[in-house]
N, C-alpha and C. Protein backbone atom coordinates (compact mmCIF):
# COMPACT_ATOMS: atom_id res chain seq x y z
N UNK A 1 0.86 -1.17 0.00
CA UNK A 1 0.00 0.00 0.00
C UNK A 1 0.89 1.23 0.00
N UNK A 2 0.74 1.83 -0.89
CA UNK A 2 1.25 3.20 -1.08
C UNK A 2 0.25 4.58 -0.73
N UNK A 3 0.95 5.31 0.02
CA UNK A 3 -0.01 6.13 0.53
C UNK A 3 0.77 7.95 -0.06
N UNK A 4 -0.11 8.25 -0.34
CA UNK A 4 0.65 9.79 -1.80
C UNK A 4 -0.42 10.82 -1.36
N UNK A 5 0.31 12.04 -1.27
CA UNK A 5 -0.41 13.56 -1.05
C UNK A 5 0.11 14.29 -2.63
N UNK A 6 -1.14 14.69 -2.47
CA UNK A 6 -1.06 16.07 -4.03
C UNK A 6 -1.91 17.22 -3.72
N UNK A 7 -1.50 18.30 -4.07
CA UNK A 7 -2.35 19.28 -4.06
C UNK A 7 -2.82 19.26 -5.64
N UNK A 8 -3.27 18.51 -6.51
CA UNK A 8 -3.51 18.08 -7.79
C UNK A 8 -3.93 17.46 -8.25
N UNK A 9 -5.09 17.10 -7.34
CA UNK A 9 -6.15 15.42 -7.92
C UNK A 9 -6.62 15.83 -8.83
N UNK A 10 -6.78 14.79 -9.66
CA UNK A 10 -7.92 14.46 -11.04
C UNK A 10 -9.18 14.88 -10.09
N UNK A 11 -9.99 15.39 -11.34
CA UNK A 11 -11.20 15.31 -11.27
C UNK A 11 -11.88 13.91 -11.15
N UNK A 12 -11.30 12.72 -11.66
CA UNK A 12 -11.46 11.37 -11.68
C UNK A 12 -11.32 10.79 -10.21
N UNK A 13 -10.02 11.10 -10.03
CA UNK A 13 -9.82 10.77 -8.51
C UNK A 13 -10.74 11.32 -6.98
N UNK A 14 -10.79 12.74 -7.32
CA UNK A 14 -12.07 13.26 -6.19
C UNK A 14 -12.98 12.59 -6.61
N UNK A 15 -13.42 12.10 -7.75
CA UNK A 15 -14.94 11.86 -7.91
C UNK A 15 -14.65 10.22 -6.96
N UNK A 16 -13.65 9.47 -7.59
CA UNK A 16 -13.79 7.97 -6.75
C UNK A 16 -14.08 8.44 -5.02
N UNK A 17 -13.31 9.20 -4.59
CA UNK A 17 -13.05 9.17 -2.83
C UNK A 17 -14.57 9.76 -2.75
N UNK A 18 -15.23 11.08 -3.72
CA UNK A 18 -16.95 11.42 -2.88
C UNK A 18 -17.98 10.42 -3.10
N UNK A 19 -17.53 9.75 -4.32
CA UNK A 19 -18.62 8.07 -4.11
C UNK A 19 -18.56 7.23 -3.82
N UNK A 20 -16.99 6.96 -2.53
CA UNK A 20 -16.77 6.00 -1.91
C UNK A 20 -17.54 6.95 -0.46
N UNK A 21 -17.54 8.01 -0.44
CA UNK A 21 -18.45 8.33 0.83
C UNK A 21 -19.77 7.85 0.75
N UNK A 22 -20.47 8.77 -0.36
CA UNK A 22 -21.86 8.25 -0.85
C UNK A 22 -22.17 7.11 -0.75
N UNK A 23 -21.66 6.27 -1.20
CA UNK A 23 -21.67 4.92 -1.14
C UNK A 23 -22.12 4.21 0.33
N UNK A 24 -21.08 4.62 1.10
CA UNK A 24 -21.15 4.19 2.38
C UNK A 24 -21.72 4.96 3.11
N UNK A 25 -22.33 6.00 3.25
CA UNK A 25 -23.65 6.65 4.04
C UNK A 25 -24.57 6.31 3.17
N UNK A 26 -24.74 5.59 2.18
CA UNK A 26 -26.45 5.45 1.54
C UNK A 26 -26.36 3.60 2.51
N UNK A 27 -25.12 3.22 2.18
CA UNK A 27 -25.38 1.70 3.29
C UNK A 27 -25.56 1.88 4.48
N UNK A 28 -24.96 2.65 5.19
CA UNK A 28 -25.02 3.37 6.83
C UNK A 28 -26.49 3.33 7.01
N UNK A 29 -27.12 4.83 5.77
CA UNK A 29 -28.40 5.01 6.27
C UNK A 29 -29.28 5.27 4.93
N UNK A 30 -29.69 4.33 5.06
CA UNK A 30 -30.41 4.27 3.22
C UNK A 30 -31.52 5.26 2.81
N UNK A 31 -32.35 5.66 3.93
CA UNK A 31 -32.68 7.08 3.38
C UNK A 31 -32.10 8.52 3.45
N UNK A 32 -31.06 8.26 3.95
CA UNK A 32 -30.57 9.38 3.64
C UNK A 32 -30.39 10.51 2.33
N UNK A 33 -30.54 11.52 2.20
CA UNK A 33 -30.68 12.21 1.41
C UNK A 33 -29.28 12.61 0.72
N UNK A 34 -29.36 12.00 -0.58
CA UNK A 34 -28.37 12.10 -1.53
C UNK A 34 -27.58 13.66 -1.51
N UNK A 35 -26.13 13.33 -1.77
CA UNK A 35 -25.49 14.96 -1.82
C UNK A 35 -26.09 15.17 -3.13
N UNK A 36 -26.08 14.93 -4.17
CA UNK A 36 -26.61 15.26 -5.26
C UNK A 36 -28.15 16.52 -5.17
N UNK A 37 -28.91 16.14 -3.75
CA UNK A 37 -30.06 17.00 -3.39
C UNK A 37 -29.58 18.21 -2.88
N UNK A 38 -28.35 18.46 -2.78
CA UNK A 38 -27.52 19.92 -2.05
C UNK A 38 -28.07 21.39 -2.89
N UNK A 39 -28.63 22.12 -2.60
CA UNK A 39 -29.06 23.21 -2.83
C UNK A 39 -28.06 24.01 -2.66
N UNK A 40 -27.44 24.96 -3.25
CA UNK A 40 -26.52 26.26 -2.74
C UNK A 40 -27.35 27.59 -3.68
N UNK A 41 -26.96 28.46 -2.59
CA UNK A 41 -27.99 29.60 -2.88
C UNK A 41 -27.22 31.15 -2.33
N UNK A 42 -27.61 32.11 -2.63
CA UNK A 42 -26.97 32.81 -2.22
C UNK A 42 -28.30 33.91 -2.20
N UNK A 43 -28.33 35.25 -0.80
CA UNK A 43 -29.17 35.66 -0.76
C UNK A 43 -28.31 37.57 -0.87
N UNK A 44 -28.31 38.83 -1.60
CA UNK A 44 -28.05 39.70 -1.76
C UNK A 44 -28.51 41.30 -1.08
N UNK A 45 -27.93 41.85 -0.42
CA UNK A 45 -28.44 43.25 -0.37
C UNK A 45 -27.98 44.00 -1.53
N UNK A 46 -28.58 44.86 -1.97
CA UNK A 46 -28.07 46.15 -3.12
C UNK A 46 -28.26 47.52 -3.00
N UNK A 47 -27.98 48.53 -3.69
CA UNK A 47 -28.09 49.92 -3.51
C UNK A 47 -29.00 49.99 -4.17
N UNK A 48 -29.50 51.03 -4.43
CA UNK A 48 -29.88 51.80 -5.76
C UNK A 48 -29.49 52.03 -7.20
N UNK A 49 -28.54 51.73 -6.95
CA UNK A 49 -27.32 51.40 -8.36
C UNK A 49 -27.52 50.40 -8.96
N UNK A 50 -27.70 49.39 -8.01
CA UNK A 50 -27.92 47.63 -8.08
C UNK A 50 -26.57 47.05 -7.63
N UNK A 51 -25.96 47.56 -6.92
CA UNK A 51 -24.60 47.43 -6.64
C UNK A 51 -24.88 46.53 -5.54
N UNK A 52 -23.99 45.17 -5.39
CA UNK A 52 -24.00 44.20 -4.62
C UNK A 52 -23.47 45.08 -2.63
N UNK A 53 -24.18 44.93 -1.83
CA UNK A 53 -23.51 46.23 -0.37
C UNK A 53 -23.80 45.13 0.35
N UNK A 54 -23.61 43.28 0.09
CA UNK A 54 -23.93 42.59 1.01
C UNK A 54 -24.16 41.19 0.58
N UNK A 55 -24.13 39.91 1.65
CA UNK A 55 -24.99 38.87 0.92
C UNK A 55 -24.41 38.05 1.99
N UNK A 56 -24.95 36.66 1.78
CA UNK A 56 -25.50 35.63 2.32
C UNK A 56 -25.37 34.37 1.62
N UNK A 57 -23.97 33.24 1.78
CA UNK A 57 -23.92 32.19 0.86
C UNK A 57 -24.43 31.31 1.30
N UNK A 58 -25.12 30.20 1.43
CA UNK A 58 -25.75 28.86 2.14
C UNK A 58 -25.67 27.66 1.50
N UNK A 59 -26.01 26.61 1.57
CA UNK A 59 -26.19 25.71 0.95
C UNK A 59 -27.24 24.71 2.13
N UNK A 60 -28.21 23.69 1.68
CA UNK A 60 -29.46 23.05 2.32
C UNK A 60 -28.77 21.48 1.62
N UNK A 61 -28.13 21.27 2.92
CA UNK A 61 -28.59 19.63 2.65
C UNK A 61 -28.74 18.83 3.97
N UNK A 62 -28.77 17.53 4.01
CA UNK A 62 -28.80 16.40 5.10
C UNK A 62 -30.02 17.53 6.53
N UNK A 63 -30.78 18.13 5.70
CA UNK A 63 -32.45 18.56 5.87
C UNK A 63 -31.52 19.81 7.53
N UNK A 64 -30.09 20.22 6.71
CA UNK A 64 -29.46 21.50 7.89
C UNK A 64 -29.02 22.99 6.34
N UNK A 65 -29.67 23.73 6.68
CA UNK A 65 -28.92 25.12 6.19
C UNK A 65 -27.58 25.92 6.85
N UNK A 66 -26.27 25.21 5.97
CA UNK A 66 -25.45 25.63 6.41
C UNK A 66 -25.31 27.13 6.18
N UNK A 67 -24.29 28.39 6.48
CA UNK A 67 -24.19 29.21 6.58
C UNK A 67 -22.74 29.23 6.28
N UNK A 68 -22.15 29.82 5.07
CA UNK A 68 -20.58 29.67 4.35
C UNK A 68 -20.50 30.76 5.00
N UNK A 69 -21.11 32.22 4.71
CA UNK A 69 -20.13 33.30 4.66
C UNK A 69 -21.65 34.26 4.99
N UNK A 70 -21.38 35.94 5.42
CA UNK A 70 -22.15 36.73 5.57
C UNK A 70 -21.43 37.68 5.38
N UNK A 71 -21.38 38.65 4.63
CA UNK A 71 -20.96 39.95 4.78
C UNK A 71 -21.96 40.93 4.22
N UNK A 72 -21.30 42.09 5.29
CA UNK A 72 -21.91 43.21 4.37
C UNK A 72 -21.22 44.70 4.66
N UNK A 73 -21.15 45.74 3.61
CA UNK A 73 -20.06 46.47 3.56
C UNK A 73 -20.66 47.71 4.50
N UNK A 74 -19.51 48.55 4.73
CA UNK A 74 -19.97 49.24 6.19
C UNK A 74 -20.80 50.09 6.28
N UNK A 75 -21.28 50.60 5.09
CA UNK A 75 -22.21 51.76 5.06
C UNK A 75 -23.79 50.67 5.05
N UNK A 76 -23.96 49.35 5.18
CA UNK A 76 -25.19 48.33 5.69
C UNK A 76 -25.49 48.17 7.06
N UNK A 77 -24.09 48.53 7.68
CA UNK A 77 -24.10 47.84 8.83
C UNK A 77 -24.86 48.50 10.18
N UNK A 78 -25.77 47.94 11.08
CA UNK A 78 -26.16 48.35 11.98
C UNK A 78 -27.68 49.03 11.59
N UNK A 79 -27.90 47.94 10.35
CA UNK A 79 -29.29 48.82 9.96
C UNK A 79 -30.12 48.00 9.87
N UNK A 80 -30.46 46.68 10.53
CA UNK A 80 -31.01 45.41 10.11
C UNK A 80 -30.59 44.75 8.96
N UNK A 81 -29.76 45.08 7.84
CA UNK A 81 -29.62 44.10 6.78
C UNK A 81 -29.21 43.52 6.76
N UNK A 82 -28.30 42.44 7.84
CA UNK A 82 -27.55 41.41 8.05
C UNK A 82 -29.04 40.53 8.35
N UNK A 83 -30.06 40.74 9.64
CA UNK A 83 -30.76 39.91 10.30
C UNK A 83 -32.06 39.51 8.71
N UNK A 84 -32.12 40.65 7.79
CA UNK A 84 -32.83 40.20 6.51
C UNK A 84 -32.42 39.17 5.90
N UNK A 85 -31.16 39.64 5.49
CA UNK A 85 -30.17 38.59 4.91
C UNK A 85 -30.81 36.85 5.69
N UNK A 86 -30.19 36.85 6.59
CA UNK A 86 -30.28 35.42 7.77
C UNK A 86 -31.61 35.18 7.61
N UNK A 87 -32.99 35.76 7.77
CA UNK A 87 -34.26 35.72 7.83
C UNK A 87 -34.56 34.75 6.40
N UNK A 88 -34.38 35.93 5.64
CA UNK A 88 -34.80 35.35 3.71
C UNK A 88 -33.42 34.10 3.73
N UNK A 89 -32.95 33.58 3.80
CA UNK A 89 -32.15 32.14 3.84
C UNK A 89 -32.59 31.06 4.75
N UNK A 90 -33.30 31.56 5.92
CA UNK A 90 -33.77 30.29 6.63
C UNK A 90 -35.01 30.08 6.32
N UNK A 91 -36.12 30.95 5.54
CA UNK A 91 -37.33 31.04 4.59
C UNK A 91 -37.06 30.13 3.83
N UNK A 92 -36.15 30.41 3.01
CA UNK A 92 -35.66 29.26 1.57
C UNK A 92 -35.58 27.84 1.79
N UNK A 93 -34.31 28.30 3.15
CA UNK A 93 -34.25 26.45 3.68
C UNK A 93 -35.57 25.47 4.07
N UNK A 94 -35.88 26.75 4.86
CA UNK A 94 -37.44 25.56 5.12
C UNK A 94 -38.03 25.54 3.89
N UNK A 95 -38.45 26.07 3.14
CA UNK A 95 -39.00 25.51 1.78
C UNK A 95 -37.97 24.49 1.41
N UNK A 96 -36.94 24.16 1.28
CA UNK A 96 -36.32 23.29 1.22
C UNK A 96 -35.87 21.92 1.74
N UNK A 97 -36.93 21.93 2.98
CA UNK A 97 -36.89 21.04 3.76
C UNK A 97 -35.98 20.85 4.76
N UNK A 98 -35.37 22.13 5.37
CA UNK A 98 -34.27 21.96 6.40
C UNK A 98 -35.33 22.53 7.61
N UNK A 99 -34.45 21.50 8.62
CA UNK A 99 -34.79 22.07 10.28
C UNK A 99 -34.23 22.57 10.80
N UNK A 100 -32.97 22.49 10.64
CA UNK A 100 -31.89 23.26 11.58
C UNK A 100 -30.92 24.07 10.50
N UNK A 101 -30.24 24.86 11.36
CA UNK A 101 -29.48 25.73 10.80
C UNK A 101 -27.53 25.28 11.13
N UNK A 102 -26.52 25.73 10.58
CA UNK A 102 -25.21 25.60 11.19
C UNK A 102 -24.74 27.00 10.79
N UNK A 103 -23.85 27.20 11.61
CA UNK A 103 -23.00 28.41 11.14
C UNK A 103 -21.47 28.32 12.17
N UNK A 104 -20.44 28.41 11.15
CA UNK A 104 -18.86 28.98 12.03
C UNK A 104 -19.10 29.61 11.79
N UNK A 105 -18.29 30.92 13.08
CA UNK A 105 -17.53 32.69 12.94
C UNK A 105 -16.72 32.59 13.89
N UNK A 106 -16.16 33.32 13.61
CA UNK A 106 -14.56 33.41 14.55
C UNK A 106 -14.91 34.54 15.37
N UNK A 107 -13.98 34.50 16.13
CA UNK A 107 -13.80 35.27 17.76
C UNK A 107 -14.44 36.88 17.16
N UNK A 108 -13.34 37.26 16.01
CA UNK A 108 -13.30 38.63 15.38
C UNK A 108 -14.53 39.11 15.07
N UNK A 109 -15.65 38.09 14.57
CA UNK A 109 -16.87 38.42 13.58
C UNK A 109 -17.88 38.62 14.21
N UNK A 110 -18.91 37.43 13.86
CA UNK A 110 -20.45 37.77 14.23
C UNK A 110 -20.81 36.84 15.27
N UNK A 111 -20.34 36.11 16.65
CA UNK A 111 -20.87 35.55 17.14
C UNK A 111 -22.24 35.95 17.73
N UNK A 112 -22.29 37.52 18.24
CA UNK A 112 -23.11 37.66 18.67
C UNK A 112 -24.42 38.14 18.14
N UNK A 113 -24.01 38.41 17.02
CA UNK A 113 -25.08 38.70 15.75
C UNK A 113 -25.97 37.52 15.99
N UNK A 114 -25.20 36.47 15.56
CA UNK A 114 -26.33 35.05 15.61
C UNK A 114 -26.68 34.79 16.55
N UNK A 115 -25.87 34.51 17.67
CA UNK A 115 -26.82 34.77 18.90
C UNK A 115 -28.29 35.31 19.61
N UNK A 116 -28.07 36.34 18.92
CA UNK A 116 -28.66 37.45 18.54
C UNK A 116 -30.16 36.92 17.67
N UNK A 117 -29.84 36.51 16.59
CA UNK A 117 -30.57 35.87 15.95
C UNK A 117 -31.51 34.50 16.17
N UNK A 118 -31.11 34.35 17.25
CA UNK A 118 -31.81 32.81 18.32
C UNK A 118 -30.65 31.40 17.71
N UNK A 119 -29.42 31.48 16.98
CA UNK A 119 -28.43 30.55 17.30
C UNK A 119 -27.77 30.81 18.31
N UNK A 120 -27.73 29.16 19.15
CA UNK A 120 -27.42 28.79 20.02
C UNK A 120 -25.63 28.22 19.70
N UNK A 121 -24.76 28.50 20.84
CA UNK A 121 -23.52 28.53 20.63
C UNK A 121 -23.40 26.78 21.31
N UNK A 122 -22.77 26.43 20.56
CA UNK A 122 -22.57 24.73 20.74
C UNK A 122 -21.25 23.90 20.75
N UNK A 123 -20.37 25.03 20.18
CA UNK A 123 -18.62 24.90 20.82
C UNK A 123 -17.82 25.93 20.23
N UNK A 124 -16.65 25.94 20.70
CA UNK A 124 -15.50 27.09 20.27
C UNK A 124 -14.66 25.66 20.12
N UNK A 125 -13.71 26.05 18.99
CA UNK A 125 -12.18 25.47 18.69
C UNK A 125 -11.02 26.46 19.05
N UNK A 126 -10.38 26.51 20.01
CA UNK A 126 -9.25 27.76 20.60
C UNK A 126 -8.71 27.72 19.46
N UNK A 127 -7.72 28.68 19.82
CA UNK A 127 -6.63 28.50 18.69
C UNK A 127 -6.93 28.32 17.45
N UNK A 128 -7.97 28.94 16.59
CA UNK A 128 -8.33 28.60 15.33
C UNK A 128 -8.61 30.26 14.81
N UNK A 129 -8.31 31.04 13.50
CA UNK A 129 -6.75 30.59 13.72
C UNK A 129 -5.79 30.99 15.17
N UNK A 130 -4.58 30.92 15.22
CA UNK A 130 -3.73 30.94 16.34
C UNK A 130 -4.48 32.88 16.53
N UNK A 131 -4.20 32.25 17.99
CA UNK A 131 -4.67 33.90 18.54
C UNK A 131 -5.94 33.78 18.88
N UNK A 132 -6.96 32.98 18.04
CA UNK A 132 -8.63 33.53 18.12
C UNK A 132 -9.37 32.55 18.09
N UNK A 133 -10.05 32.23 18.12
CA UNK A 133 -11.23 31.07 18.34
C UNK A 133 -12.04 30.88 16.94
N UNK A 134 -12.53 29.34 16.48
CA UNK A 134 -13.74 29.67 16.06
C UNK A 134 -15.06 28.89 17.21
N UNK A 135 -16.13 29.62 16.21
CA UNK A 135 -17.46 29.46 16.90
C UNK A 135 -18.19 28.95 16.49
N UNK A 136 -18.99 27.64 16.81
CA UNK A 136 -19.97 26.99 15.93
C UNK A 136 -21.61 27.24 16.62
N UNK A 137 -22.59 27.75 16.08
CA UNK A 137 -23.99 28.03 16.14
C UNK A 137 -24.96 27.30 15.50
N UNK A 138 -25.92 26.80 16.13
CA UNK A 138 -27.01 26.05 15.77
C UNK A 138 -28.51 26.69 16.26
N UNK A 139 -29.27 26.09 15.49
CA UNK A 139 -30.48 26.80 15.25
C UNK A 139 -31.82 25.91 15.46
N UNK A 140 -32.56 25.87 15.15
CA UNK A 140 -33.96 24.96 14.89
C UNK A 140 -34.59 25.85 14.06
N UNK A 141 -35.09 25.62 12.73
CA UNK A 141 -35.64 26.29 12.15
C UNK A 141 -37.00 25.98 12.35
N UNK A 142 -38.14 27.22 13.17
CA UNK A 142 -39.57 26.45 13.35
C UNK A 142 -40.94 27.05 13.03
């Protein structure tokens, strides 16, 4: 057995290792809901211009709306358009069939935003990166 690191896989090769997962969570748990059902979505604030001043990346699968990224630029901030943003994405998810929500943020960002938002804080990783923490938040969407 030879065991090899690349920063350079085939597209061939990722595809064998994500349908040797698939594979073995559809035997694990046979209804489970195929990655293939993964929704990714993205939700936008704009100006008047139509100029992007914000947004909201997600993706809905295994029936949880994860939470990639949130920003929004500083002249948004402190005006409700972050909690819109979060609102219109957990709307979507539940049309999508999610119950719960996930979200990381680090020490620096929005823990308390979501908080804020009724996610519940469910662990820190120290030292992530060095210096700062991250934060993981969970939700019930109801």
């Amino acid at each position: 057995m030879k065991i090899e690191l690349t920063t350079s896989a085939s597209k061939e090769e990722a595809h064998i290792i994500s349908q040797g997962i698939i594979s073995f969570n559809q035997k694990s748990i046979p209804d489970l809901e195929l990655n293939e059902a993964e929704v990714k979505f993205s939700v936008f604030s704009r100006n008047d211009l139509n100029e992007v001043t914000g947004g909201i990346r997600c993706n809905c699968y295994w029936n949880t709306l994860h939470i990639e990224l949130l920003w929004l630029s500083q002249e948004c901030r402190g005006q409700g358009i972050g909690n819109k943003l979060v609102k219109q994405a957990e709307i979507f998810a539940k049309e999508n069939g999610c119950e719960k929500a996930f979200v990381e943020t680090t020490s620096w960002q929005a823990k308390p935003f979501y908080e804020k938002a009724g996610y519940e804080h469910v662990a820190t990783l120290p030292d992530r990166p060095k210096g700062h923490a991250s934060h993981y938040l969970t939700k019930t969407l109801g």
